[in-house]
Every structure is written in C-alpha cells, then in structure tokens.
Protein backbone atom coordinates (compact mmCIF):
# COMPACT_ATOMS: atom_id res chain seq x y z
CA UNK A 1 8.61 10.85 -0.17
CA UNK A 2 10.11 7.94 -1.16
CA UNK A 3 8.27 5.50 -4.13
CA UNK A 4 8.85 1.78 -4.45
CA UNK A 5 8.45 0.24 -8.27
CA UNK A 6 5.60 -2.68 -8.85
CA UNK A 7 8.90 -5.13 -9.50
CA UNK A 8 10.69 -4.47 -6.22
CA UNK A 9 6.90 -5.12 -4.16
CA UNK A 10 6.57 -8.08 -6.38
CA UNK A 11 10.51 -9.23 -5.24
CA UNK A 12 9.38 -8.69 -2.21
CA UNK A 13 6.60 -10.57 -1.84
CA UNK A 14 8.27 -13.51 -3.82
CA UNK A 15 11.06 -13.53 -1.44
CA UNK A 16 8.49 -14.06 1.35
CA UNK A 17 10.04 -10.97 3.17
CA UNK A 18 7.39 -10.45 5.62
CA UNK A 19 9.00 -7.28 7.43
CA UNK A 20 6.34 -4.95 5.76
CA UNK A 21 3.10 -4.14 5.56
CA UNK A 22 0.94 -3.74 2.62
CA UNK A 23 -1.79 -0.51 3.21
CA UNK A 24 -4.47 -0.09 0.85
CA UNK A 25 -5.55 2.98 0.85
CA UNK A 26 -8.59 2.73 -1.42
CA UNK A 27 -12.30 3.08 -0.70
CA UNK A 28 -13.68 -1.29 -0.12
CA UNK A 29 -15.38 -1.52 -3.64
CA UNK A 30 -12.06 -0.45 -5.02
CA UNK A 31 -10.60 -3.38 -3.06
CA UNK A 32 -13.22 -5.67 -3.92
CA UNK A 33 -12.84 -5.41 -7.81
CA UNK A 34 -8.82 -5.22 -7.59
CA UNK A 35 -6.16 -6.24 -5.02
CA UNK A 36 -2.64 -7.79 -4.35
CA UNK A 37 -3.92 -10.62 -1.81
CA UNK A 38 -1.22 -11.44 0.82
CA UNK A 39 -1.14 -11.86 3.76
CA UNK A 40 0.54 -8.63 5.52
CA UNK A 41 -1.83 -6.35 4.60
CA UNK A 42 -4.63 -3.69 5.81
CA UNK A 43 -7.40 -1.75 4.02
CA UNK A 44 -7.78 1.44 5.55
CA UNK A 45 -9.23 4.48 2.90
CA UNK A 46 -7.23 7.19 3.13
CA UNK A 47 -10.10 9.51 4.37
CA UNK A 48 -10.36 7.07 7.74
CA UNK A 49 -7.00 6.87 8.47
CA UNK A 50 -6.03 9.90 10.86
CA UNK A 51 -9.07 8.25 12.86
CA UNK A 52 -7.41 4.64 12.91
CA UNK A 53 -3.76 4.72 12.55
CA UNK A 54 -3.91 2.58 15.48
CA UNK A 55 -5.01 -0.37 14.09
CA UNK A 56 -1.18 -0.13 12.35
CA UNK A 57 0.52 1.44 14.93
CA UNK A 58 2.18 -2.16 16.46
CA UNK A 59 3.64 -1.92 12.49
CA UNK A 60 5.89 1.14 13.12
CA UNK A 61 9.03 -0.77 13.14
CA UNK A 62 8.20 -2.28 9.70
CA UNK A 63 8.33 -0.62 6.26
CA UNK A 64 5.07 0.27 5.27
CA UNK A 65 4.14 0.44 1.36
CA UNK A 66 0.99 2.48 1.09
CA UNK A 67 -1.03 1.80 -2.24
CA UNK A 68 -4.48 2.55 -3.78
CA UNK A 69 -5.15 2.88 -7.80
CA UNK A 70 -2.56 5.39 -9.49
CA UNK A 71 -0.73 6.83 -6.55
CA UNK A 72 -1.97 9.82 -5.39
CA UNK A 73 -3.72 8.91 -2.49
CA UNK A 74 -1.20 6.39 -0.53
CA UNK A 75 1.45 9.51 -1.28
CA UNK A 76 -1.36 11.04 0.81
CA UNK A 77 -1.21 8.65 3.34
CA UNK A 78 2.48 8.13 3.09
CA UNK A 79 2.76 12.27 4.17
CA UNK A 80 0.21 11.82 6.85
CA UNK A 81 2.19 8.29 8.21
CA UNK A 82 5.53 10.47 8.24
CA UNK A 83 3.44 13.60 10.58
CA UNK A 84 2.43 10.81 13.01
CA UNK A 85 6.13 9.16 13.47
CA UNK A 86 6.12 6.21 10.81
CA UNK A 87 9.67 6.48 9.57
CA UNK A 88 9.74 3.62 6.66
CA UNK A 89 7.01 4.30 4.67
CA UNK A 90 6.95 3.85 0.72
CA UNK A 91 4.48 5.00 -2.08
CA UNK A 92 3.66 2.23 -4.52
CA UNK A 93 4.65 3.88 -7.54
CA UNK A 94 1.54 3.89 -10.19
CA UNK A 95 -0.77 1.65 -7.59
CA UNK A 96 -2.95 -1.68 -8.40
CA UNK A 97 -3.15 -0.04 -11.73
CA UNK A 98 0.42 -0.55 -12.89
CA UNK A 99 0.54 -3.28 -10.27
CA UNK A 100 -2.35 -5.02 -13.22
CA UNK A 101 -0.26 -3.64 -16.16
CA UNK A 102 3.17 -5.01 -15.61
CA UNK A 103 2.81 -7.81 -13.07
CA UNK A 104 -0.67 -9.50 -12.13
CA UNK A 105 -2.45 -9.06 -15.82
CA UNK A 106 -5.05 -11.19 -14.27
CA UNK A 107 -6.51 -7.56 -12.37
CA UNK A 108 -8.60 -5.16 -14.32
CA UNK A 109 -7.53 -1.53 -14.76
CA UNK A 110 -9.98 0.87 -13.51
C-alpha cells in the first residue's frame, strides 16, 4: 500500500490541487477534537465503510488519501478501497497525529 508524508498532503492542499479526496477514517469525537478542515473531504469510520463506500464512489477517478490518528486504520481502509476497485488510494503516513506534530501545531495529539 502506498503512504503519502504529512508535507506532500500539506503541498497539496497549499497548491489548491483539488483532484483528491481527503477520508477520515476516525470514529466523529475523534473528528470533533482534531481535523485537517478543507474542503474535499469525508468522515466515514472505518467500521461503516464497506456499508457506505457509495457515498465516495463518484470519487474513484480521484486519489484518495485515507487518514485517522496514527495510521493503522485508513491502511485499513486503504486495503478495503483497493478490494472494491479504488485504484489511487494513499495512507496518510502517521495520521492527524503527525499531521499536529510537524505541520498544524495548533491540533492536540491524542
């Protein structure tokens, strides 16, 4: 599975490259105390989304960075994307946590 570092989402994002989506993975609390607030993105907890990958499914042609707080559950839903046909799909390396340590200091870490 591939990974994608907090600095190149953060390029990203700067360079207002809106051909991806952002998927949160986390539980809503999580979300709530914590999160990278643009505008291409979706909450969908990792345990709901076999249920409602079609609420993304119009975002197959787009690269789709799964995160949620270290990493282990978006590479989760990164392996379950990649069974159901999502081809660009990307594991935010170290979540919202390292997301808080390196770039956006402003987030706790939980």
């Amino acid at each position: 599975m591939e990974e994608i570092s907090v600095q190149s989402l953060k390029e990203k994002i700067d360079g207002d490259q809106n051909d991806f989506l952002l998927l949160d993975v986390r539980e809503p609390f999580e979300q709530y105390q914590s999160k990278i607030d643009i505008e291409n993105s979706a909450l969908i907890p990792v345990g709901e989304l076999a249920d409602r990958i079609d609420e993304i499914e119009d975002q197959k042609d787009k690269q789709i960075i799964c995160l949620c707080r270290s990493g282990g559950r978006s590479a989760q839903a990164c392996e379950l994307l990649q069974e159901e046909g999502f081809e660009n799909v990307k594991n935010l390396k170290g979540g919202i946590n390292k997301w808080a340590k390196e770039i956006d200091d402003s987030l706790p870490v939980y």
